[in-house]
C-alpha atoms as a PDB file:
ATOM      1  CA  UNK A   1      95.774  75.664  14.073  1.00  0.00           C
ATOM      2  CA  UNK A   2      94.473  78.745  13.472  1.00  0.00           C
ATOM      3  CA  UNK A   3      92.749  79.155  16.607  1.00  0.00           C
ATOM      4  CA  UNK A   4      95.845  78.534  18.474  1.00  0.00           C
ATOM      5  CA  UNK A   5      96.876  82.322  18.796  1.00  0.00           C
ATOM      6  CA  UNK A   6      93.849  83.238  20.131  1.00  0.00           C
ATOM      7  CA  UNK A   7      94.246  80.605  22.723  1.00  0.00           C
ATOM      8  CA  UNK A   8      97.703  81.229  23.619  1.00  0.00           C
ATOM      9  CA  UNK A   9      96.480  85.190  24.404  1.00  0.00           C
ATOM     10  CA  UNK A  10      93.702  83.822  26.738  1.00  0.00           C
ATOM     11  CA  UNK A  11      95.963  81.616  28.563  1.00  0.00           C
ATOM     12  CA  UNK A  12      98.093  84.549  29.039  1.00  0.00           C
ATOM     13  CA  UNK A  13      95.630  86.661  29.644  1.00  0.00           C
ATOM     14  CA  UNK A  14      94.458  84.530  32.984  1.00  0.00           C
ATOM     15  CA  UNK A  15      98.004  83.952  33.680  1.00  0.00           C
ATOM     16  CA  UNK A  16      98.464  87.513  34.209  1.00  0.00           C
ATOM     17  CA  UNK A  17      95.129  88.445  36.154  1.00  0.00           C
ATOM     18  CA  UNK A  18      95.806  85.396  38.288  1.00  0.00           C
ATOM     19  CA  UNK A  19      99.170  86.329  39.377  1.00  0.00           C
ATOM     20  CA  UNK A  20      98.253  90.125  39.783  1.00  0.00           C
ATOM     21  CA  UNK A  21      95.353  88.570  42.380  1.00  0.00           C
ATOM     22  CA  UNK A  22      98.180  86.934  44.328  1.00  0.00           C
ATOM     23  CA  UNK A  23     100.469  90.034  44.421  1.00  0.00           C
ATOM     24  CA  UNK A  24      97.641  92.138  45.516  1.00  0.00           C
ATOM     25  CA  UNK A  25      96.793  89.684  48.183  1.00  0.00           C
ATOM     26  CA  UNK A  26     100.478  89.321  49.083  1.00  0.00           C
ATOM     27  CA  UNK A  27     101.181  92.857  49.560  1.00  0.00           C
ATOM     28  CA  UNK A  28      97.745  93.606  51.490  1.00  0.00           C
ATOM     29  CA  UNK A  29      99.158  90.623  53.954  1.00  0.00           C
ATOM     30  CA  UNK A  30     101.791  92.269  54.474  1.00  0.00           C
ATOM     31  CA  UNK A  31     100.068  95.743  55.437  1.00  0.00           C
ATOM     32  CA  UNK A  32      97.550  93.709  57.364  1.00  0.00           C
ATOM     33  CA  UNK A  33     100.869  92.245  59.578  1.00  0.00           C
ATOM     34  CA  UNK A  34     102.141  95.920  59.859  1.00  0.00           C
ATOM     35  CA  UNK A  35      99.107  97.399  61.065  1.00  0.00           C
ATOM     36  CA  UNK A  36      98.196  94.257  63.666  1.00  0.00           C
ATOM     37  CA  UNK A  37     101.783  94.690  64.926  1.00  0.00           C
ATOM     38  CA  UNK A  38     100.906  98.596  65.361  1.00  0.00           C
ATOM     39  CA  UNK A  39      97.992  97.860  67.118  1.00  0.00           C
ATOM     40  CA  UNK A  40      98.994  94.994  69.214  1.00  0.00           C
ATOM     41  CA  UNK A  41     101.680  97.748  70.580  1.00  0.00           C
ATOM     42  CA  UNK A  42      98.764  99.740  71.458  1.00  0.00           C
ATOM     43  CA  UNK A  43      96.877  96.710  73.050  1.00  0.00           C
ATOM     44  CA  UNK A  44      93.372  98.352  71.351  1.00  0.00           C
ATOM     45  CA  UNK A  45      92.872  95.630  68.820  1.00  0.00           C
ATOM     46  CA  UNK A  46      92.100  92.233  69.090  1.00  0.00           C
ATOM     47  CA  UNK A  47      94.816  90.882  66.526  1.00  0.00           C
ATOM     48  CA  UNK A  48      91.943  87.629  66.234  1.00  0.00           C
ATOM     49  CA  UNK A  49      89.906  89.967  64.474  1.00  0.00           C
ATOM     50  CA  UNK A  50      92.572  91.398  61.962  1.00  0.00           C
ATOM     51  CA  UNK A  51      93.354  87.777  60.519  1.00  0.00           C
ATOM     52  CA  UNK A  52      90.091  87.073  60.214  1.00  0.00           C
ATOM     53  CA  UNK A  53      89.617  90.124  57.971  1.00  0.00           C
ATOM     54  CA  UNK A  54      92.504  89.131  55.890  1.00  0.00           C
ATOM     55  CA  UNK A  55      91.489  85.798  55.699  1.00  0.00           C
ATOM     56  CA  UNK A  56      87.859  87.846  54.384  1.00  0.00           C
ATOM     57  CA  UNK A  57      89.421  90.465  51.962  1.00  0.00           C
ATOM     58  CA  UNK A  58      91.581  87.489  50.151  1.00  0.00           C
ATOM     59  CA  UNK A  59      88.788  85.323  49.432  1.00  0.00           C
ATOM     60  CA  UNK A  60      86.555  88.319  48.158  1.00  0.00           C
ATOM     61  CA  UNK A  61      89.807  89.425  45.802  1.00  0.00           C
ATOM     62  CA  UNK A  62      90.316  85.048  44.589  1.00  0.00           C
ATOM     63  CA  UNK A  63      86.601  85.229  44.490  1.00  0.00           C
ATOM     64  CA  UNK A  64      86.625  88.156  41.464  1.00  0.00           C
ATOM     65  CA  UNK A  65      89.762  86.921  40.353  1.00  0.00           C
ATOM     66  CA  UNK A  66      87.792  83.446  39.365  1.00  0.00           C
ATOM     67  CA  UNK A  67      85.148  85.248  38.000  1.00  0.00           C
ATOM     68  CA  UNK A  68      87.643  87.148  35.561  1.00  0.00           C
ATOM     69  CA  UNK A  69      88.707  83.555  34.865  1.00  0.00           C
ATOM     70  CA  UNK A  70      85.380  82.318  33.635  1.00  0.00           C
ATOM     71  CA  UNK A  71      84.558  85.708  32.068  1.00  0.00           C
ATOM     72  CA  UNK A  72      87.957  84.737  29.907  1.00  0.00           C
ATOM     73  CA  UNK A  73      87.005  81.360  29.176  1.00  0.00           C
ATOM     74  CA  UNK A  74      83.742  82.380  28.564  1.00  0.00           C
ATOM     75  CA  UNK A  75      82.085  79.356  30.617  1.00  0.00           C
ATOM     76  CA  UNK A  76      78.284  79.760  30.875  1.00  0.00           C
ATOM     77  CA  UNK A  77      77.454  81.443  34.308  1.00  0.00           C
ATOM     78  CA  UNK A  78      73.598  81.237  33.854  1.00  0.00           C
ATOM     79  CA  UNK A  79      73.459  77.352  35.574  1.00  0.00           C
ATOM     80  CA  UNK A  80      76.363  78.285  38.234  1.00  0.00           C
ATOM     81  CA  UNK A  81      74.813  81.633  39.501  1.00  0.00           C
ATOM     82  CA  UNK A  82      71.700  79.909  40.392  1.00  0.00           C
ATOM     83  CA  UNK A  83      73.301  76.871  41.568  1.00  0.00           C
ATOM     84  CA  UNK A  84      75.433  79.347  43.730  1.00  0.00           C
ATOM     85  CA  UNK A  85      72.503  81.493  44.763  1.00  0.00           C
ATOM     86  CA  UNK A  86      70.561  78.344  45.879  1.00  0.00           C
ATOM     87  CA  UNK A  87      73.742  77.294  47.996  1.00  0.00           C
ATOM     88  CA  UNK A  88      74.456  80.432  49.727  1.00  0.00           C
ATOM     89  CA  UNK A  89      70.467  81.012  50.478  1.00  0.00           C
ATOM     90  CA  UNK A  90      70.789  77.667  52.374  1.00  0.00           C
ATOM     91  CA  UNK A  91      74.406  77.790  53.968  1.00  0.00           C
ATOM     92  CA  UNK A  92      73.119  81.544  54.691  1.00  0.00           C
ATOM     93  CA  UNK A  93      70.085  80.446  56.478  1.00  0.00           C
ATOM     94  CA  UNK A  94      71.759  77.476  58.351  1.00  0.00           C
ATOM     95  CA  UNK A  95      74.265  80.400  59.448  1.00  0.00           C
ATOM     96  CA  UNK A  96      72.090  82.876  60.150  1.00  0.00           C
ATOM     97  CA  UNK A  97      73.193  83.369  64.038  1.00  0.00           C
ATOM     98  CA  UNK A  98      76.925  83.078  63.347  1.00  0.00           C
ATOM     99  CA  UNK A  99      76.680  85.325  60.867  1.00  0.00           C
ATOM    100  CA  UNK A 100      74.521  88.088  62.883  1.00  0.00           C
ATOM    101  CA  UNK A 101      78.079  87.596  65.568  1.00  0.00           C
ATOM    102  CA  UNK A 102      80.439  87.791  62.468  1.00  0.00           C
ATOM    103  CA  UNK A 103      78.588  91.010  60.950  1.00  0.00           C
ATOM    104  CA  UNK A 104      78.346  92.674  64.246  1.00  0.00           C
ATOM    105  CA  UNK A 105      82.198  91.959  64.723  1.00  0.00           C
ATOM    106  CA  UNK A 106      82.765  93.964  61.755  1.00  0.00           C
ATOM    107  CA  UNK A 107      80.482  96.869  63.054  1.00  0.00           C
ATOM    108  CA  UNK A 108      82.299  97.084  66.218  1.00  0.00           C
ATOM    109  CA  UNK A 109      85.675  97.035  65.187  1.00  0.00           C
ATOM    110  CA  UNK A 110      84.292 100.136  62.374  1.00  0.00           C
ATOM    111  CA  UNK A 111      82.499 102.087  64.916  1.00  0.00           C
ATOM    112  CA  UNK A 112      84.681 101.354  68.117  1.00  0.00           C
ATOM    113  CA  UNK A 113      82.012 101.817  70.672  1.00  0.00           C
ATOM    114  CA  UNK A 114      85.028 100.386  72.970  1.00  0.00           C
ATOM    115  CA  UNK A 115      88.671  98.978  72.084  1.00  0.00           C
ATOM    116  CA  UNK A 116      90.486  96.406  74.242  1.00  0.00           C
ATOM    117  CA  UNK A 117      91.457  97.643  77.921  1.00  0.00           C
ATOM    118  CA  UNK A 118      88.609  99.884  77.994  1.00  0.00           C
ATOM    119  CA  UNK A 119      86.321  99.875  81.591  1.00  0.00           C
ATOM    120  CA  UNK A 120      82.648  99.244  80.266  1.00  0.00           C
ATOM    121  CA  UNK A 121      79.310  99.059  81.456  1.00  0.00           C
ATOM    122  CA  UNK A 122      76.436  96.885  79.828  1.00  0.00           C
ATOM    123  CA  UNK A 123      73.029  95.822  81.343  1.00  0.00           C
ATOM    124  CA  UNK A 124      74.179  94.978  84.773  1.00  0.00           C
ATOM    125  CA  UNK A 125      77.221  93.841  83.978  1.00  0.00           C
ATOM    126  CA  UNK A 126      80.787  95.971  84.305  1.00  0.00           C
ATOM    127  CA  UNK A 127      84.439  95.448  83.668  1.00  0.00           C
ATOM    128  CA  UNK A 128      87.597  95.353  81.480  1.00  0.00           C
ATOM    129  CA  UNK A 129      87.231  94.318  78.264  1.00  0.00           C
ATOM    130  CA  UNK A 130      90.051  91.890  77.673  1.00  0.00           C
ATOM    131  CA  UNK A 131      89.065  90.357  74.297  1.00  0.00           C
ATOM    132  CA  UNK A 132      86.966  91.173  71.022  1.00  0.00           C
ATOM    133  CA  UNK A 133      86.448  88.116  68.791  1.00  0.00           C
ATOM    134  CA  UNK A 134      84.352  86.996  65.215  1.00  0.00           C
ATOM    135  CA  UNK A 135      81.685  85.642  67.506  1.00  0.00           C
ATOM    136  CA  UNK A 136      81.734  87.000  71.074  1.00  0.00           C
ATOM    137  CA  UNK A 137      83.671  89.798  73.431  1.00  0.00           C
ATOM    138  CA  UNK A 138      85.097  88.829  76.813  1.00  0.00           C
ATOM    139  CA  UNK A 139      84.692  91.221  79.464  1.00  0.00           C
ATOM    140  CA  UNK A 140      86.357  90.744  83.184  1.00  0.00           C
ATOM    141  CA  UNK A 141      84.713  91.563  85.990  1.00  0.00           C
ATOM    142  CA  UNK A 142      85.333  93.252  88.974  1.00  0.00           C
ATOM    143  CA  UNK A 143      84.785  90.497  91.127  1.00  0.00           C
ATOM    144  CA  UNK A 144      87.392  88.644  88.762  1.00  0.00           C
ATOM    145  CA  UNK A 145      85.089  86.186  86.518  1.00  0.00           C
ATOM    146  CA  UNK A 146      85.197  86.774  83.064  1.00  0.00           C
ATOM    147  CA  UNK A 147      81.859  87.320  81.171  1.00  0.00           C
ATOM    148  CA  UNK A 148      81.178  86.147  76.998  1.00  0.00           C
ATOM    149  CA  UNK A 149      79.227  88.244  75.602  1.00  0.00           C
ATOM    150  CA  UNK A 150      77.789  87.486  71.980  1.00  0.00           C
ATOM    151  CA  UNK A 151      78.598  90.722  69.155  1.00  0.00           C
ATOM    152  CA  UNK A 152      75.091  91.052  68.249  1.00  0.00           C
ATOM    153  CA  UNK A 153      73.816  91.585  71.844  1.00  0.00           C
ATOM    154  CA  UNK A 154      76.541  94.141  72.354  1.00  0.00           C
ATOM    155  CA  UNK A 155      75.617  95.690  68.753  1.00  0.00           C
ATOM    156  CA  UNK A 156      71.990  96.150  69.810  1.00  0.00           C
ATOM    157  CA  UNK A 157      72.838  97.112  73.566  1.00  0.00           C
ATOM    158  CA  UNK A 158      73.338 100.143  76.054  1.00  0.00           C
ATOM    159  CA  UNK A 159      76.807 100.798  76.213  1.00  0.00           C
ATOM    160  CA  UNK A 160      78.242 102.909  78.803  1.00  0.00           C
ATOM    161  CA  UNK A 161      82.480 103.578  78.199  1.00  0.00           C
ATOM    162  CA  UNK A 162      84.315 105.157  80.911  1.00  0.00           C
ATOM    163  CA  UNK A 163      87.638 105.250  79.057  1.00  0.00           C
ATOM    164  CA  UNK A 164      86.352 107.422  76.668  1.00  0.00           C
ATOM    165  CA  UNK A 165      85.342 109.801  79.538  1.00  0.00           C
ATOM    166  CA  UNK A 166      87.458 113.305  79.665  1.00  0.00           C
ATOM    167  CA  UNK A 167      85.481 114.968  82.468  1.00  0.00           C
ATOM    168  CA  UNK A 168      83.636 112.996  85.973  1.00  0.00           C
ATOM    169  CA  UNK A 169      80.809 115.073  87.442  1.00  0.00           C
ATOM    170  CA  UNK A 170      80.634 114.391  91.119  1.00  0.00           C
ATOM    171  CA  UNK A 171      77.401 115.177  93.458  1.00  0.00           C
ATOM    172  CA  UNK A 172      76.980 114.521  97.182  1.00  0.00           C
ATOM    173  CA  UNK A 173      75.461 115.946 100.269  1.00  0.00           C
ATOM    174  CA  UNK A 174      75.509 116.481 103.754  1.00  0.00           C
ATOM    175  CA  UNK A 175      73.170 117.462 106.657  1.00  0.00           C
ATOM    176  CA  UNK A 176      73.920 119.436 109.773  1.00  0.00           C
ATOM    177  CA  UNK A 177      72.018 119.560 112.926  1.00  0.00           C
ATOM    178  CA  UNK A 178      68.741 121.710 113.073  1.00  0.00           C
ATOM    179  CA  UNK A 179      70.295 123.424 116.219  1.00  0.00           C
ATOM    180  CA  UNK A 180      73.228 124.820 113.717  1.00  0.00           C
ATOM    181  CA  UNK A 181      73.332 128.644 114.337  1.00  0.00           C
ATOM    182  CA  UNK A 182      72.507 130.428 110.986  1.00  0.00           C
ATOM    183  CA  UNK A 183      75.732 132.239 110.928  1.00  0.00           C
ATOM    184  CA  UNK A 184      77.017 129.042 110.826  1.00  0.00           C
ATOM    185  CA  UNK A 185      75.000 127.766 108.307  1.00  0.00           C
ATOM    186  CA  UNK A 186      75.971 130.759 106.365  1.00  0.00           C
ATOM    187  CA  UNK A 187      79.467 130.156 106.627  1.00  0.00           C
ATOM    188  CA  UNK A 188      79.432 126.348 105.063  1.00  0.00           C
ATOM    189  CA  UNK A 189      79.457 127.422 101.690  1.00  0.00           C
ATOM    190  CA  UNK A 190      82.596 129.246 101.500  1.00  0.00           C
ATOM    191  CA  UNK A 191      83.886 126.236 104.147  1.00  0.00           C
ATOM    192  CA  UNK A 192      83.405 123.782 101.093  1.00  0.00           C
ATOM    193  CA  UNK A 193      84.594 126.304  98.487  1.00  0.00           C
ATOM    194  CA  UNK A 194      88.226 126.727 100.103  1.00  0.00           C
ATOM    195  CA  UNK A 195      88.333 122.941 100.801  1.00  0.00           C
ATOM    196  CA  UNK A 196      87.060 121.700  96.932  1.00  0.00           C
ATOM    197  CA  UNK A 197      89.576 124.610  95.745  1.00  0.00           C
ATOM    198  CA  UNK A 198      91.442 123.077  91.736  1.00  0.00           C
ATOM    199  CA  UNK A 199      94.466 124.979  92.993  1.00  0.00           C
ATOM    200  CA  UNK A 200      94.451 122.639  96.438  1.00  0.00           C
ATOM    201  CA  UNK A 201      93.466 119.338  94.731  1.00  0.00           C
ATOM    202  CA  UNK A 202      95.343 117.943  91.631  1.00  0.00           C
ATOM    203  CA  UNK A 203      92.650 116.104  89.672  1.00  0.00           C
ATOM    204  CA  UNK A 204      89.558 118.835  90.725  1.00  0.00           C
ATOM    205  CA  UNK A 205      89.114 120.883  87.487  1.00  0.00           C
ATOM    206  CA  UNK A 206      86.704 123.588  89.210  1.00  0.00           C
ATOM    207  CA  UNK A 207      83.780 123.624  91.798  1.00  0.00           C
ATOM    208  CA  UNK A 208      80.292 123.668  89.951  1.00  0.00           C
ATOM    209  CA  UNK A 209      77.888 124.659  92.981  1.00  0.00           C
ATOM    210  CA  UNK A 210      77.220 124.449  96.821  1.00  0.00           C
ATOM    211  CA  UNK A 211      73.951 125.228  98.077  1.00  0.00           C
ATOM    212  CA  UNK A 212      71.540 124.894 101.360  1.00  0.00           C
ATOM    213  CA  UNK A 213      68.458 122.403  99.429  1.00  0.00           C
ATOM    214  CA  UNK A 214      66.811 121.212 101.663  1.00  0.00           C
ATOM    215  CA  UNK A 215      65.098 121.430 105.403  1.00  0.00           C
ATOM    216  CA  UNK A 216      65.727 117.295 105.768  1.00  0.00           C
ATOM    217  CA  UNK A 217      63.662 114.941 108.056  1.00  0.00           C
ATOM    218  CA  UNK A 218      66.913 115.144 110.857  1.00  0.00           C
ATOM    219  CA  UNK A 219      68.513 117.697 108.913  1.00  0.00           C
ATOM    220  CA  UNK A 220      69.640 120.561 107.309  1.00  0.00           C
ATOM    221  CA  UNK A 221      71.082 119.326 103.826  1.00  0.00           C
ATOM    222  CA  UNK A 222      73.826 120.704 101.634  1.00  0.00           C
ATOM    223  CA  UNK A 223      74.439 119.538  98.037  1.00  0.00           C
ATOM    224  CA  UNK A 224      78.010 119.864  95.853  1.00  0.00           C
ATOM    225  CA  UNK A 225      78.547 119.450  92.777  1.00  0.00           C
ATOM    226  CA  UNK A 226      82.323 119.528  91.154  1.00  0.00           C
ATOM    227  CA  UNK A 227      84.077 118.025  88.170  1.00  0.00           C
ATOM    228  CA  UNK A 228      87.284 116.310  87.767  1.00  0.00           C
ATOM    229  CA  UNK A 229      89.531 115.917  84.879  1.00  0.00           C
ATOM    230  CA  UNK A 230      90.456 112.583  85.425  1.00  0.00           C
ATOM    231  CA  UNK A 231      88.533 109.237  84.515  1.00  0.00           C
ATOM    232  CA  UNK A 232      90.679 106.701  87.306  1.00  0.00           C
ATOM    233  CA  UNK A 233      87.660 105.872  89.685  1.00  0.00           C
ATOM    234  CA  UNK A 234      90.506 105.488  92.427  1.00  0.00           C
ATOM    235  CA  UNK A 235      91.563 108.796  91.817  1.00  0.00           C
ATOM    236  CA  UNK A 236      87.713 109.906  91.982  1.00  0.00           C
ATOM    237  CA  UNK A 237      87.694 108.119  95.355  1.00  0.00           C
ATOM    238  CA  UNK A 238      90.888 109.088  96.874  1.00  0.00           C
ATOM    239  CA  UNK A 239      90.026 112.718  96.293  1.00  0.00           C
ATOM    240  CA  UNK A 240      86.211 112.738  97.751  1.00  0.00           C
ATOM    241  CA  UNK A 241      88.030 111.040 100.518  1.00  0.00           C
ATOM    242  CA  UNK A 242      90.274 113.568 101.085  1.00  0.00           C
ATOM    243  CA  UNK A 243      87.832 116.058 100.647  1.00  0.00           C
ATOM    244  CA  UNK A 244      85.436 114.173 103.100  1.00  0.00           C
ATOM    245  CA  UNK A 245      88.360 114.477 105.617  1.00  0.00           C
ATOM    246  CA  UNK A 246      88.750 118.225 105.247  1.00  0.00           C
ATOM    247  CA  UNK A 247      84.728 119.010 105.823  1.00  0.00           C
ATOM    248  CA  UNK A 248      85.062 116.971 108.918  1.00  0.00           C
ATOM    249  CA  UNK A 249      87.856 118.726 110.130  1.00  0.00           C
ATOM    250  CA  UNK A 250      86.631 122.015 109.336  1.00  0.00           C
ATOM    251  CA  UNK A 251      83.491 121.289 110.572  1.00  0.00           C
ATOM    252  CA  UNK A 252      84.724 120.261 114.207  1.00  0.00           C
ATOM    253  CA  UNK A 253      86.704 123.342 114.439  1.00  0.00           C
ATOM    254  CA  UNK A 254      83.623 125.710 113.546  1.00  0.00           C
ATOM    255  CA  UNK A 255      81.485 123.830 116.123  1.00  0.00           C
ATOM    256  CA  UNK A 256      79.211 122.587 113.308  1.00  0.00           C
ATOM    257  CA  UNK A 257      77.330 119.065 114.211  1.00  0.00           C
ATOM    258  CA  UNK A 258      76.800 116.648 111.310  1.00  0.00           C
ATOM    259  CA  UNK A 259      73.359 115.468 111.197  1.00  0.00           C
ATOM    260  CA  UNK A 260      72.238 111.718 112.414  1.00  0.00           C
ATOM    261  CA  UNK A 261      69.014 110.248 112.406  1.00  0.00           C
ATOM    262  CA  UNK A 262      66.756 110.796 114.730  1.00  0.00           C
ATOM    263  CA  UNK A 263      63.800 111.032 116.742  1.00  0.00           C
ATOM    264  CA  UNK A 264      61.646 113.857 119.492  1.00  0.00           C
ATOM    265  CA  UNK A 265      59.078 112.441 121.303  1.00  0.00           C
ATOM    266  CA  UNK A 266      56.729 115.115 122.812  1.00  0.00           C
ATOM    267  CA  UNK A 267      54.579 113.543 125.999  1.00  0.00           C
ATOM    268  CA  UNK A 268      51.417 115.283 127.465  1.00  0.00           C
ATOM    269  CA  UNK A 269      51.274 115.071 131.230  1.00  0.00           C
END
């Protein structure tokens, strides 16, 4: 057989690109278990996800690899691309919302608008996000249900991340009494500047402003504005307390009234 050479070099040649396919897929498994193990250490991954993209990137490399094979055996294609282009225009429209949630899986674990643990805010909605999945991310609340949450709304939504925050910017006011001497008055600024001092308080990173703003229906009204170098919202609240304390204190020693609503009635005799 003359052709039988031939043949016997094709059959080889399949051999060979078959079993390079599965030692490529082998050793990618393996660096796909390395890195999920990393990242489960971390807790920032959902390890669901990882598979899943293994389970992707080996069919895509046995997918060329049985290309190769009819390339090699030189089977006609023309009849089994359309046949397969007519299949995956039907599976693909029969799909079409699990695939939008698969796709938009892929784009948040690329662009990491948030990782696992992270405290996020969407719509009207806020929590820990405790799981990302193919199809949907589970978030738990703060009043302790958890909330599903499909990819693609998340994909096409308002995110706001406060793990990825460095620096909080704080604002609040106060009014004191409109019977407040202006000496007084005077002195309040430099009051709230030795109080809201980063050398005195551990997670203040400086004091941004504090400034008489307004002549207020009942009062006279202050505004502050500092920044803290922490993102732990009990932290943030612990130290306004603290700070809350302070003005109160200093206030009462200085003989300066805080301001409550309310009301002069003039009568004509």
């Amino acid at each position: 057989d003359l052709h039988y050479p031939l043949r016997r070099q094709r059959q080889m040649c399949i051999r060979d690109r078959l079993l390079i396919a599965y030692l490529f897929t082998r050793v990618t498994n393996v660096l796909f278990a390395w890195y999920a193990e990393k990242q489960e250490r971390k807790k920032k991954t959902s390890q669901h996800i990882l598979y899943v993209f293994r389970a992707f990137f080996n069919g895509i490399v046995y997918l060329i690899a049985f290309f190769i094979y009819l390339a090699v055996t030189k089977v006609d294609l023309t009849g089994l691309a359309i046949g397969g282009a007519a299949t995956a225009i039907i599976i693909g429209f029969a799909l079409q919302s699990i695939l939008s949630d698969f796709f938009s899986a892929f784009s948040i674990y690329f662009d990491r608008p948030f990782e696992i643990g992270d405290y996020i805010v969407v719509g009207e909605y806020a929590g820990t996000v405790t799981k990302i999945g193919m199809k949907s991310t589970r978030v738990q609340l703060l009043q302790g249900e958890e909330l599903v949450l499909a990819n693609k709304e998340l994909t096409t939504a308002s995110i706001r991340n406060f793990k990825k925050m460095k620096r909080r910017r704080i604002t609040f006011s106060f009014g004191v009494t409109y019977g407040t001497p202006l000496v007084k008055l005077k002195k309040i600024p430099d009051i709230i500047k030795d109080i809201i001092d980063p050398k005195k308080l551990e997670n203040v990173y400086k004091l941004d402003r504090v400034h008489f703003v307004a002549f207020g229906d009942f009062s006279l009204n202050f505004e502050v504005v500092y920044y803290m170098n922490t993102q732990d919202f009990a932290k943030y609240r612990d130290t306004q307390q603290e700070i809350n304390f302070k003005i109160k204190e200093a206030f009462e020693k200085e003989g300066i009234e805080m301001a409550f609503p309310t009301q002069t009635i003039f009568l004509n005799k």
